[in-house]
Protein backbone atom coordinates (compact mmCIF):
# COMPACT_ATOMS: atom_id res chain seq x y z
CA UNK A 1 -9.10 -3.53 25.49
CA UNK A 2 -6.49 -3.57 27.99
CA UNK A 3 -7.38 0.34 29.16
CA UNK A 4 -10.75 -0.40 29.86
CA UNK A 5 -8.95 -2.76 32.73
CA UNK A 6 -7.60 -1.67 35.88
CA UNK A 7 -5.67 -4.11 38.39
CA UNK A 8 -7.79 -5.63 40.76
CA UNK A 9 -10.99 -5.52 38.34
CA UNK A 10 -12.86 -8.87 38.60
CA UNK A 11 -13.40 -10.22 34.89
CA UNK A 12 -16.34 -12.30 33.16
CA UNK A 13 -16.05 -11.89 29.61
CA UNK A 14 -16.47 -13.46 26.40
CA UNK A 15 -14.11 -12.95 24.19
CA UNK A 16 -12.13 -14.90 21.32
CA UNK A 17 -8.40 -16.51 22.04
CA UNK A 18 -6.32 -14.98 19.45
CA UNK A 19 -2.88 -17.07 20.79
CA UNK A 20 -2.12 -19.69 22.88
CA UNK A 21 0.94 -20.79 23.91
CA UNK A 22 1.39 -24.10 26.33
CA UNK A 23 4.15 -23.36 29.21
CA UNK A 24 6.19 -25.57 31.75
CA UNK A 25 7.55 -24.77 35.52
CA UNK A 26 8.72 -26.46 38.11
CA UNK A 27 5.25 -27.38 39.55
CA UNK A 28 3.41 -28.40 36.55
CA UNK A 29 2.44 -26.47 33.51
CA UNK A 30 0.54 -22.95 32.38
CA UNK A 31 -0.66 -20.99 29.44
CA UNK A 32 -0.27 -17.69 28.14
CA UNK A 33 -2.98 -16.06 25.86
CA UNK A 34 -4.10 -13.54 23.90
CA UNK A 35 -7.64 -12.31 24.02
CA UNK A 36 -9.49 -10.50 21.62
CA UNK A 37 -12.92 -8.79 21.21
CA UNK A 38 -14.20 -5.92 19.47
CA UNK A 39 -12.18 -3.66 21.63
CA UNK A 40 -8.90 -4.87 21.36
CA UNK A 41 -6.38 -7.67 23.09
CA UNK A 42 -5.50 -8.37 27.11
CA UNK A 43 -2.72 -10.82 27.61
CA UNK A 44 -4.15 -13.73 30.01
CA UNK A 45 -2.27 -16.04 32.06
CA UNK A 46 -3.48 -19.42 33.48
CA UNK A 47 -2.11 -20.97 36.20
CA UNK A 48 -2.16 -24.59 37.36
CA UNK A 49 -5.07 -25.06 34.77
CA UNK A 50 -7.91 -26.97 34.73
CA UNK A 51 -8.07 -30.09 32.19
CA UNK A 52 -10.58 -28.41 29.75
CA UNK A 53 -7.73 -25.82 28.89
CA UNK A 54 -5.78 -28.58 26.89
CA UNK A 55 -8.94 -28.84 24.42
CA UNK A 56 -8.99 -24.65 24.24
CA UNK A 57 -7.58 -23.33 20.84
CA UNK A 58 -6.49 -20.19 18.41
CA UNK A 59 -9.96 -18.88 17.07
CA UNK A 60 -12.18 -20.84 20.18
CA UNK A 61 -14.72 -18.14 21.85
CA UNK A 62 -14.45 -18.52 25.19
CA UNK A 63 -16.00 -17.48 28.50
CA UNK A 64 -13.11 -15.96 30.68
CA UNK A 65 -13.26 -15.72 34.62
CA UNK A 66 -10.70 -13.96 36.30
CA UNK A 67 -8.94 -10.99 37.74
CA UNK A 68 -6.63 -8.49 36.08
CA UNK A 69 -3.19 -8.12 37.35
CA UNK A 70 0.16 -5.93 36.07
CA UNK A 71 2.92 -8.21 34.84
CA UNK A 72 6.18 -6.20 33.77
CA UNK A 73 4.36 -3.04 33.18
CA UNK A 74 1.86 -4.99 31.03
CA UNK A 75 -1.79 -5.09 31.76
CA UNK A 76 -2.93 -8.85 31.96
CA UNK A 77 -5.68 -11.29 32.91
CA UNK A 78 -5.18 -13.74 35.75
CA UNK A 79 -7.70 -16.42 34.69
CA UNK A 80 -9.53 -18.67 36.94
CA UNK A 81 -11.55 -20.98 34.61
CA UNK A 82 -12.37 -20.66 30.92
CA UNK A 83 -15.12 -22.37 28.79
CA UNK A 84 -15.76 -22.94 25.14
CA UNK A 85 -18.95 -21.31 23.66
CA UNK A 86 -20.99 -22.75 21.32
CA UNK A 87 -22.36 -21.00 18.22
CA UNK A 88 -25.85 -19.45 19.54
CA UNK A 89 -24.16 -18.79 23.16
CA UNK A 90 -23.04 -15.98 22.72
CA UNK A 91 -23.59 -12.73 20.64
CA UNK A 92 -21.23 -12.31 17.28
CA UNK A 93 -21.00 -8.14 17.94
CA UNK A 94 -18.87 -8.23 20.66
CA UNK A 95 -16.24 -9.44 18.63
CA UNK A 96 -16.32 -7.36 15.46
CA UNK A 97 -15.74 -3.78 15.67
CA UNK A 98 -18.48 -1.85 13.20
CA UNK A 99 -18.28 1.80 11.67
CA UNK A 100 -19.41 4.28 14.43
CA UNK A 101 -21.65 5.77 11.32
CA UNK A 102 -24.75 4.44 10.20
CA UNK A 103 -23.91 2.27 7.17
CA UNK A 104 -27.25 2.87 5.60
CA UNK A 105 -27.10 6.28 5.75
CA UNK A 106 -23.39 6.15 3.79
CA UNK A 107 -24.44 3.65 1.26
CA UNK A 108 -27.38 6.02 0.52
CA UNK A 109 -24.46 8.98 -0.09
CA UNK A 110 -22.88 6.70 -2.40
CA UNK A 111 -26.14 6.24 -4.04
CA UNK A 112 -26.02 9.64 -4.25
CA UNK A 113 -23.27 10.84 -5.68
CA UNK A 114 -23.68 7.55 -8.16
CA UNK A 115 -26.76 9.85 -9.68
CA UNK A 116 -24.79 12.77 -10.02
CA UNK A 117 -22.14 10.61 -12.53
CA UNK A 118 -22.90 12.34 -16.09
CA UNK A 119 -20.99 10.17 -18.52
CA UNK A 120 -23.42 7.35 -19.20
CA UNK A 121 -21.23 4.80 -19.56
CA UNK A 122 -19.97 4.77 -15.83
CA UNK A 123 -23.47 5.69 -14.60
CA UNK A 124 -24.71 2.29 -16.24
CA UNK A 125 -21.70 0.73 -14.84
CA UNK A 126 -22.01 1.86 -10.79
CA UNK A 127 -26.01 1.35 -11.02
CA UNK A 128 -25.86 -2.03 -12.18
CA UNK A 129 -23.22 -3.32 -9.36
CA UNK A 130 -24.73 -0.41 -6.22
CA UNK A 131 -28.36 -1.80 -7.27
CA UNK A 132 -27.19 -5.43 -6.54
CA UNK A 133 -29.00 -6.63 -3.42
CA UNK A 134 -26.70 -9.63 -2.70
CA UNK A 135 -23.91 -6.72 -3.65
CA UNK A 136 -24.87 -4.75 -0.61
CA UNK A 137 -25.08 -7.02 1.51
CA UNK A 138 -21.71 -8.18 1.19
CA UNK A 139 -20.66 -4.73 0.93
CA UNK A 140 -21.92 -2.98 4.20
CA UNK A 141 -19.98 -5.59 6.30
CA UNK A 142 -16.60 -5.31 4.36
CA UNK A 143 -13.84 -3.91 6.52
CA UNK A 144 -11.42 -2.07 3.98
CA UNK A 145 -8.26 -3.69 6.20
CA UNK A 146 -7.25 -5.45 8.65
CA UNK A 147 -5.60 -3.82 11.01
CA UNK A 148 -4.80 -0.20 10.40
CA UNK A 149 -7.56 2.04 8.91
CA UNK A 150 -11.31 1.36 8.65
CA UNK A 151 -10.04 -2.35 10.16
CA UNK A 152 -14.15 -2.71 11.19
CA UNK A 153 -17.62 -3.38 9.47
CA UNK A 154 -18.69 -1.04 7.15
CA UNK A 155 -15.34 0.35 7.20
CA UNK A 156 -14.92 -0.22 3.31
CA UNK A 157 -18.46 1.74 2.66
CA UNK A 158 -16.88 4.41 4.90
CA UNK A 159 -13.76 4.43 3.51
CA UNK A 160 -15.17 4.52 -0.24
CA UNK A 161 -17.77 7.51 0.60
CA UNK A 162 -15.09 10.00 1.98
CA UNK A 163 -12.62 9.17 -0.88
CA UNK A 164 -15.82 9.93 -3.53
CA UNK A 165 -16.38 13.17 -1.15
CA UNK A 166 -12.81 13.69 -1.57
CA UNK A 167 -13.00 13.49 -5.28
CA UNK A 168 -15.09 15.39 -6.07
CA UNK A 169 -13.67 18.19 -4.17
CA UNK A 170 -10.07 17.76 -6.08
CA UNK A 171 -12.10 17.74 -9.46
CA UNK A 172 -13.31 20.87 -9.15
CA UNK A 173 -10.00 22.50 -8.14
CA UNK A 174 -8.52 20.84 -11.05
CA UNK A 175 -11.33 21.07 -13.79
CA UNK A 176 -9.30 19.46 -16.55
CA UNK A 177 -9.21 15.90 -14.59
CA UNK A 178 -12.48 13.72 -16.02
CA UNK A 179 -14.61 13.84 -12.68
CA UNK A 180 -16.85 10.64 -13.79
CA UNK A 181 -14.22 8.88 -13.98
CA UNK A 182 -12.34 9.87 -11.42
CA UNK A 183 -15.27 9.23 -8.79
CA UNK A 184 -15.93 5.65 -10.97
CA UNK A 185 -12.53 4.68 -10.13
CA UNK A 186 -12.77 5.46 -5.93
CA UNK A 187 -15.76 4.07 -5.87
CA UNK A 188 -14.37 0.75 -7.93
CA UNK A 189 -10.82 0.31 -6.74
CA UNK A 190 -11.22 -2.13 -3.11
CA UNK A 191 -14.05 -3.71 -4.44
CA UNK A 192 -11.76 -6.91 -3.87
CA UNK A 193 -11.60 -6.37 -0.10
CA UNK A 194 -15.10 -8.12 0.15
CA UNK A 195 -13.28 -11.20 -0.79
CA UNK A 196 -9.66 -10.85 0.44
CA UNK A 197 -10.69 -9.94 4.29
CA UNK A 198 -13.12 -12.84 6.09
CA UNK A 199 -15.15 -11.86 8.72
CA UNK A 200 -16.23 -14.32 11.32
CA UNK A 201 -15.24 -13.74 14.88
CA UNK A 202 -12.30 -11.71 13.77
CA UNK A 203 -11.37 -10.10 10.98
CA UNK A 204 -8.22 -11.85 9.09
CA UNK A 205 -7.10 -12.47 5.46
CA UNK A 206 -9.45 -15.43 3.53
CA UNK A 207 -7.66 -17.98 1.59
CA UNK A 208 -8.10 -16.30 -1.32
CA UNK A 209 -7.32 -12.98 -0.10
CA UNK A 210 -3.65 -14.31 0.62
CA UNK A 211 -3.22 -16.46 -2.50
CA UNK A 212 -4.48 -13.40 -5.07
CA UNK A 213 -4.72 -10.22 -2.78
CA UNK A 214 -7.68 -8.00 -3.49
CA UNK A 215 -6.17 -5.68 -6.58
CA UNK A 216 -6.84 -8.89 -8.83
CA UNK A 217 -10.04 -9.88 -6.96
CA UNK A 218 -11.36 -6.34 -7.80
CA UNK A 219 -9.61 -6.67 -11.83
CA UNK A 220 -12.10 -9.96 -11.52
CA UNK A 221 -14.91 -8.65 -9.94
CA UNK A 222 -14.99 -5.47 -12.56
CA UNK A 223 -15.19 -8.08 -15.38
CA UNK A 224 -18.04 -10.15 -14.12
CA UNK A 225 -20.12 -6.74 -14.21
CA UNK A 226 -19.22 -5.81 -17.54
CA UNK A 227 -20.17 -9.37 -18.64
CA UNK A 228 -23.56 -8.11 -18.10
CA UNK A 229 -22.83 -4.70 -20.12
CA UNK A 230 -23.19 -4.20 -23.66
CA UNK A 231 -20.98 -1.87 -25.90
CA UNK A 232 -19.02 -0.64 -22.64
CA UNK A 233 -16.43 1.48 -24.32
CA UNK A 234 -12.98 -0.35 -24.27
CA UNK A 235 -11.08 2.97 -23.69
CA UNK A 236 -13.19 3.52 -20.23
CA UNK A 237 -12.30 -0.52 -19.43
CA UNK A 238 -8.95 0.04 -19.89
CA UNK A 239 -8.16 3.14 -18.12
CA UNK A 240 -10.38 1.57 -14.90
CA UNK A 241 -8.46 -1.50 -15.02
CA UNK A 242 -5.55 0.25 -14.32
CA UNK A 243 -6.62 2.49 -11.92
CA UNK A 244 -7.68 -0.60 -10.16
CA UNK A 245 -4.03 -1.94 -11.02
CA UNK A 246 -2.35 0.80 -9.80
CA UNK A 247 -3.88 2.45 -7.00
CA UNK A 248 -1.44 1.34 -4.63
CA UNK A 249 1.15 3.44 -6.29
CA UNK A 250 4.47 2.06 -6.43
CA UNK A 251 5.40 -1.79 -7.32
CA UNK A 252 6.99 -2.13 -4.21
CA UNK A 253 3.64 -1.64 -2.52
CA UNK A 254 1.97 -4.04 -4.71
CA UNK A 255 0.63 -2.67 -7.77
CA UNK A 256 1.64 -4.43 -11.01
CA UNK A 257 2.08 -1.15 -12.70
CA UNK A 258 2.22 2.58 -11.38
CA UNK A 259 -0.40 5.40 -12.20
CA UNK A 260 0.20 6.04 -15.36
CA UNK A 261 -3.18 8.94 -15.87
CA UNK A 262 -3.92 11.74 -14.05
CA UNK A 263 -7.17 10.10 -12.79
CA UNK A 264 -5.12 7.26 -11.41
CA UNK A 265 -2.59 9.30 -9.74
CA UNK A 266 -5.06 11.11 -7.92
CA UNK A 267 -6.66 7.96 -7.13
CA UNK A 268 -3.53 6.53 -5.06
CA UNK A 269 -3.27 10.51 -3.54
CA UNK A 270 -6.88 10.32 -2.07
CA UNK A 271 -6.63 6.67 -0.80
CA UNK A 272 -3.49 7.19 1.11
CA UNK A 273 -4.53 10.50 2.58
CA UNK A 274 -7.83 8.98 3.59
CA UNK A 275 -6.46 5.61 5.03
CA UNK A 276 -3.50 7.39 6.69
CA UNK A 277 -5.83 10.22 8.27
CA UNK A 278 -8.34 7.86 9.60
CA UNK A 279 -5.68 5.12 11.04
CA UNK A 280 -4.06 8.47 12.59
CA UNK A 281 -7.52 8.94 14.19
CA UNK A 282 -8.11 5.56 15.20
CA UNK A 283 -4.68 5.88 17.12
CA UNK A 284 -5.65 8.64 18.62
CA UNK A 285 -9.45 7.33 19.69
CA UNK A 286 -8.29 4.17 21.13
CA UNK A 287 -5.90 6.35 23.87
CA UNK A 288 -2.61 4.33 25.10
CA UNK A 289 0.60 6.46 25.18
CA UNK A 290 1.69 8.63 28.01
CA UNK A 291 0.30 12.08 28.31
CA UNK A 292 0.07 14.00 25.07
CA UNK A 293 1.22 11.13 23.13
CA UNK A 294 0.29 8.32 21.52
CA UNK A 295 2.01 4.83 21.82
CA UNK A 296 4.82 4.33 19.11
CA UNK A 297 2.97 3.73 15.62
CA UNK A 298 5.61 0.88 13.78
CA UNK A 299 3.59 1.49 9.90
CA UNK A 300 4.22 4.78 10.28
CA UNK A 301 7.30 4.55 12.20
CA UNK A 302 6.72 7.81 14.51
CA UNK A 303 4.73 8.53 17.80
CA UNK A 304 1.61 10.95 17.49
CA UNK A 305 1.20 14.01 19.17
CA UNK A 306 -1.90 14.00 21.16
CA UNK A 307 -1.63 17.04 23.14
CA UNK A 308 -4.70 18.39 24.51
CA UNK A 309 -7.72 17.37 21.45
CA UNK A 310 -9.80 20.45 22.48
CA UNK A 311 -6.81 23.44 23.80
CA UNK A 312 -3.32 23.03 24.84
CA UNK A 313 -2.69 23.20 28.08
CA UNK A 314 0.13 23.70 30.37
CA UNK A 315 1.05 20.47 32.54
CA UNK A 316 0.88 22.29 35.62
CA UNK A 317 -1.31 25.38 35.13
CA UNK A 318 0.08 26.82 38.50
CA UNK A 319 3.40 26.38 37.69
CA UNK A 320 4.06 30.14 35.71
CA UNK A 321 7.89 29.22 34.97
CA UNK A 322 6.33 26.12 32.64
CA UNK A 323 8.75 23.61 34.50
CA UNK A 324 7.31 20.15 33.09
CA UNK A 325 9.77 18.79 35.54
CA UNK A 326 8.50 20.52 38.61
């Protein structure tokens, strides 16, 4: 949010407090927040503060007048007055972030490349839970994480569409890897996200979510379907159990078990490269940085190049010796 700011900018904005932390000085007291909205966070600062901001909490949507100011090289908000909303003042969109795609239009993809599914087993299987009204609904406003890649809603219907794309790409390069199942799997394997990650005003881990983490809430949610299955095979079961299981790849990352079938091993392959490629992306979209690069990225412990998206450039195109420091 903070680069859509510039100092001096006069602010009037609704927008959720994210922290709050209560400060003393020598002439009274003041507060430093956090501020969140579908954009991002601003830092905020309020001085000598009205008696209203004692009530003000960690999740409160708030009205916030103000000015923006530089602090220490740090955008921040210089606020003037802030008031609680009330559910039904204000509008629930400008907090959550949503897929830039048109969700219908990907869950119809899915849909799909469901019908294309041969082995009749797993066909039975993904029409029974994708033909679930209160299914989709749920579904189409999952985020598949939190913070780093498709951290929005409909990002988990985004996410699972270019991994099935994906698959079926690898299975024809390798034509010995069962495709079906393969696809079954991607399509299967964050189901739990629609229960580990709450959305509200913000997107954050549920109870649940933190307690069980979503590769047993998907393990669960499998089994309820098949409850409503007869004579599902017990081989199939088993090896899309642990795909589910294992998808993360390594214990350490927190899968029970590793990959243990080809299917499964290119499962974790396609999730990482899809999750890392579009959290790369999302760097890259939301600018920060200086210049050509990106600000430092701590889960993947590296800066991004930016450099010019469409042609590099030289810094200083009338500069023929290429000095970059003049």
């Amino acid at each position: 949010m903070s680069e859509n700011l510039k100092v001096g900018d006069s602010v009037n904005k609704v927008m959720v407090v994210a922290k709050k932390v209560k400060r003393d000085f020598s002439n009274g007291k003041f507060f430093l927040f956090q501020f969140s909205d579908k954009n991002g966070t601003v830092k905020g600062v309020w001085w000598d503060p009205a008696r209203e901001a004692d009530k003000i909490k960690a999740n409160d949507i708030v009205r916030v007048t103000g000015e923006v100011q530089e602090y220490q090289g740090t955008i921040q908000i210089r606020v003037n007055y802030m008031e609680v909303l009330a559910e039904g003042e204000y509008d629930p969109s400008v907090f959550l972030p949503s897929s830039s795609r048109d969700v219908e239009s990907i869950y119809s993809g899915i849909l799909e490349i469901i019908a294309d599914v041969k082995d009749k087993d797993l066909a039975r299987l993904l029409n029974l839970i994708f033909s679930d009204d209160r299914f989709k609904e749920r579904f189409v406003r999952s985020p598949a994480a939190k913070g780093w890649h498709h951290s929005y809603v409909g990002g988990l219907a985004e996410h699972l569409y270019d991994m099935a794309r994906i698959a079926r790409a690898v299975a024809e390069v390798y034509s010995e890897v069962d495709r079906d199942l393969l696809i079954t799997g991607v399509l299967l394997h964050d189901l739990g996200k629609m229960s580990e990650l709450a959305v509200g005003n913000h997107i954050d881990y549920s109870d649940r979510g933190r307690l069980l983490g979503h590769i047993s809430m998907g393990v669960t949610l499998f089994e309820e379907y098949l409850r409503g299955m007869e004579d599902f095979p017990s081989e199939l079961e088993m090896k899309l159990k642990h795909m589910i299981l294992s998808h993360h790849g390594q214990l350490d990352h927190g899968s029970p078990v590793v990959p243990m079938t080809v299917e499964a091993l290119l499962l974790n392959f396609i999730d990482n490269m899809d999750a890392q490629a579009r959290g790369t992306l999302m760097v890259l979209e939301k600018g920060g940085g200086e210049g050509r690069w990106s600000d430092y990225v701590r889960l993947l412990d590296r800066f991004i190049y930016r450099g010019d998206r469409e042609r590099d450039i030289p810094d200083d195109p009338g500069d023929e010796d290429g000095d970059e420091d003049g």
